[in-house]
C-alpha atoms as a PDB file:
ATOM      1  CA  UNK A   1     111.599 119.979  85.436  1.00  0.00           C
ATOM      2  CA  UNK A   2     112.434 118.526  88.837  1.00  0.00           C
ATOM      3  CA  UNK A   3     112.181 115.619  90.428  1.00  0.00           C
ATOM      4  CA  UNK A   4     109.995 114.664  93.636  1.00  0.00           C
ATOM      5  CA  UNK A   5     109.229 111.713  95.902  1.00  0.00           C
ATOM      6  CA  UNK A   6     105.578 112.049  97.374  1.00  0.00           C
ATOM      7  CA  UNK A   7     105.131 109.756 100.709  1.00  0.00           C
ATOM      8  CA  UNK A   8     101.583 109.542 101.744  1.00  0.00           C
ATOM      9  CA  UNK A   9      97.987 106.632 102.378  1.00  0.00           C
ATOM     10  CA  UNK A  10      94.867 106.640 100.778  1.00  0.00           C
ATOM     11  CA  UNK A  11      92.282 104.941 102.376  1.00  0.00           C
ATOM     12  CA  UNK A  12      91.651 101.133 101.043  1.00  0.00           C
ATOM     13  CA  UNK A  13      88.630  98.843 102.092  1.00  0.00           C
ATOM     14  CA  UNK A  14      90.382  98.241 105.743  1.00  0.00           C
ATOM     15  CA  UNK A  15      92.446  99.795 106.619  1.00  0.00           C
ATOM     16  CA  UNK A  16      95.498 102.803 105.152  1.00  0.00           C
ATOM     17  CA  UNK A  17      97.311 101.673 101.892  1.00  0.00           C
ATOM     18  CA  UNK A  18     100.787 103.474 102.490  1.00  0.00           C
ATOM     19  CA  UNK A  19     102.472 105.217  98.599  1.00  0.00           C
ATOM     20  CA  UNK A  20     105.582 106.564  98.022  1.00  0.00           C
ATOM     21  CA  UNK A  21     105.739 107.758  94.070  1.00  0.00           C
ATOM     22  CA  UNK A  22     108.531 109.351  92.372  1.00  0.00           C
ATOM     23  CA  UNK A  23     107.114 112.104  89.980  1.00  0.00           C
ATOM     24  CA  UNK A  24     108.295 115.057  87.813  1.00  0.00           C
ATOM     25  CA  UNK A  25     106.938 118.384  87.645  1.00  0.00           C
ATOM     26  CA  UNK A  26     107.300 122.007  87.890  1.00  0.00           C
ATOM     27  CA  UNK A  27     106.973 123.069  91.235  1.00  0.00           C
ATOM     28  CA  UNK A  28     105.701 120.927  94.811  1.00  0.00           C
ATOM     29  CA  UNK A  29     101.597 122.457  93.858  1.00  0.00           C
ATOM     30  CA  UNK A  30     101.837 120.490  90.277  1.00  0.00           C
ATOM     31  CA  UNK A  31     103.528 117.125  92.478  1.00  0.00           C
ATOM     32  CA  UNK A  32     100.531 117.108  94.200  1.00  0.00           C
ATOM     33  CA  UNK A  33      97.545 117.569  91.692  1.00  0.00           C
ATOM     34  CA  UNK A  34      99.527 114.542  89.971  1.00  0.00           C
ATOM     35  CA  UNK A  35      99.488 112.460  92.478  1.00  0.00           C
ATOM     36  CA  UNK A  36      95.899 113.281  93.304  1.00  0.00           C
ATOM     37  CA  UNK A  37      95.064 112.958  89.915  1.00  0.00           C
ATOM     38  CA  UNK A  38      96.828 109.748  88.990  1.00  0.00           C
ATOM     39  CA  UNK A  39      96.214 107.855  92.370  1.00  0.00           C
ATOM     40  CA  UNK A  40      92.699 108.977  92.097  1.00  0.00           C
ATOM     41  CA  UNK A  41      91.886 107.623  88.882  1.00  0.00           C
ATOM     42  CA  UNK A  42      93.793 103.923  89.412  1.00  0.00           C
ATOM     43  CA  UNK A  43      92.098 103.386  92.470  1.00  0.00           C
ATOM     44  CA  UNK A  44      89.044 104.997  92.212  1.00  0.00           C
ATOM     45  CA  UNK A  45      89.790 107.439  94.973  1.00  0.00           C
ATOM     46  CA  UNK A  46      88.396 110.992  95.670  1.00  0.00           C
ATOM     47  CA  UNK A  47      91.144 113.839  96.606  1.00  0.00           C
ATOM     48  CA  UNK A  48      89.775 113.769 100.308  1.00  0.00           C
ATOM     49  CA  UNK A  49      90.401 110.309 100.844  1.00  0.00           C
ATOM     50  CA  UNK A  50      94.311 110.503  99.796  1.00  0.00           C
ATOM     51  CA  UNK A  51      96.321 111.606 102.493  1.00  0.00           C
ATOM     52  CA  UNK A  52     100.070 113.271 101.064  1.00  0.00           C
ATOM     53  CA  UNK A  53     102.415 113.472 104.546  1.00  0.00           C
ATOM     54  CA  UNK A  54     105.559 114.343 102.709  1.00  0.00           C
ATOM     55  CA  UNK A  55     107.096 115.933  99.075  1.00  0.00           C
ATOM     56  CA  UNK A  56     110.542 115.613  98.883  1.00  0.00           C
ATOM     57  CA  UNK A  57     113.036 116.961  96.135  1.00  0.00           C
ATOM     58  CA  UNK A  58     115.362 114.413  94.402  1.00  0.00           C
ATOM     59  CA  UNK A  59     118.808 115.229  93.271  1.00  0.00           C
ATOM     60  CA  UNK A  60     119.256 113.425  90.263  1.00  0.00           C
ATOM     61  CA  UNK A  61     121.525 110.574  91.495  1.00  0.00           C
ATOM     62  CA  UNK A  62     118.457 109.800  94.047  1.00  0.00           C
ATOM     63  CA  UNK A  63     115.792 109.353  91.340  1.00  0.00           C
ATOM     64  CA  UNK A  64     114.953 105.515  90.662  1.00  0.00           C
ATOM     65  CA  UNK A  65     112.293 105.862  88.431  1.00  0.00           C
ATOM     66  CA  UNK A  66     113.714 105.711  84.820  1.00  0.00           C
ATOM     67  CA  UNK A  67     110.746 107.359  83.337  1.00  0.00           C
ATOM     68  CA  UNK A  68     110.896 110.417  85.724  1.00  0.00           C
ATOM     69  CA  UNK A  69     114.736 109.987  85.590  1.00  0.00           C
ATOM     70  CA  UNK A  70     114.260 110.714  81.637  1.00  0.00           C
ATOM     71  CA  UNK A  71     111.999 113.543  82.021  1.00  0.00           C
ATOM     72  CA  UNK A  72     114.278 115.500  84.176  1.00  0.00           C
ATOM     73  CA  UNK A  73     116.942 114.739  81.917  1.00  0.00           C
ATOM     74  CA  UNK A  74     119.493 113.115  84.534  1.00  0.00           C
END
């Protein structure tokens, strides 16, 4: 598994909510359904209203997350 940081809004009740999420996976396709997926079902958001501007790879000393940080195995 690697590890990713996903940079992106979704659009709240006024105006953009900005996100950045730190999240494991596969490849940069499976970082995305996640965070479509998760972000979409804890704010009650549909896919076209999150908006994903940036994926990013994390080296292992860059990952904050603990639970991601275990799931890589760093």
């Amino acid at each position: 598994m690697k590890a990713f940081r996903v940079v992106g809004s979704y659009a709240d009740t006024r105006r953009k909510q900005p996100f950045s999420i730190e999240v494991s996976a596969e490849d940069e396709e499976a970082v995305r359904e996640r965070v479509l997926s998760t972000l979409g079902s804890k704010h009650r958001l549909k896919r076209w209203e999150i908006d994903i501007a940036e994926v990013t790879e994390l080296t292992p000393d860059q990952i904050t997350n603990q639970v991601v940080k275990y799931e890589v195995g760093a």
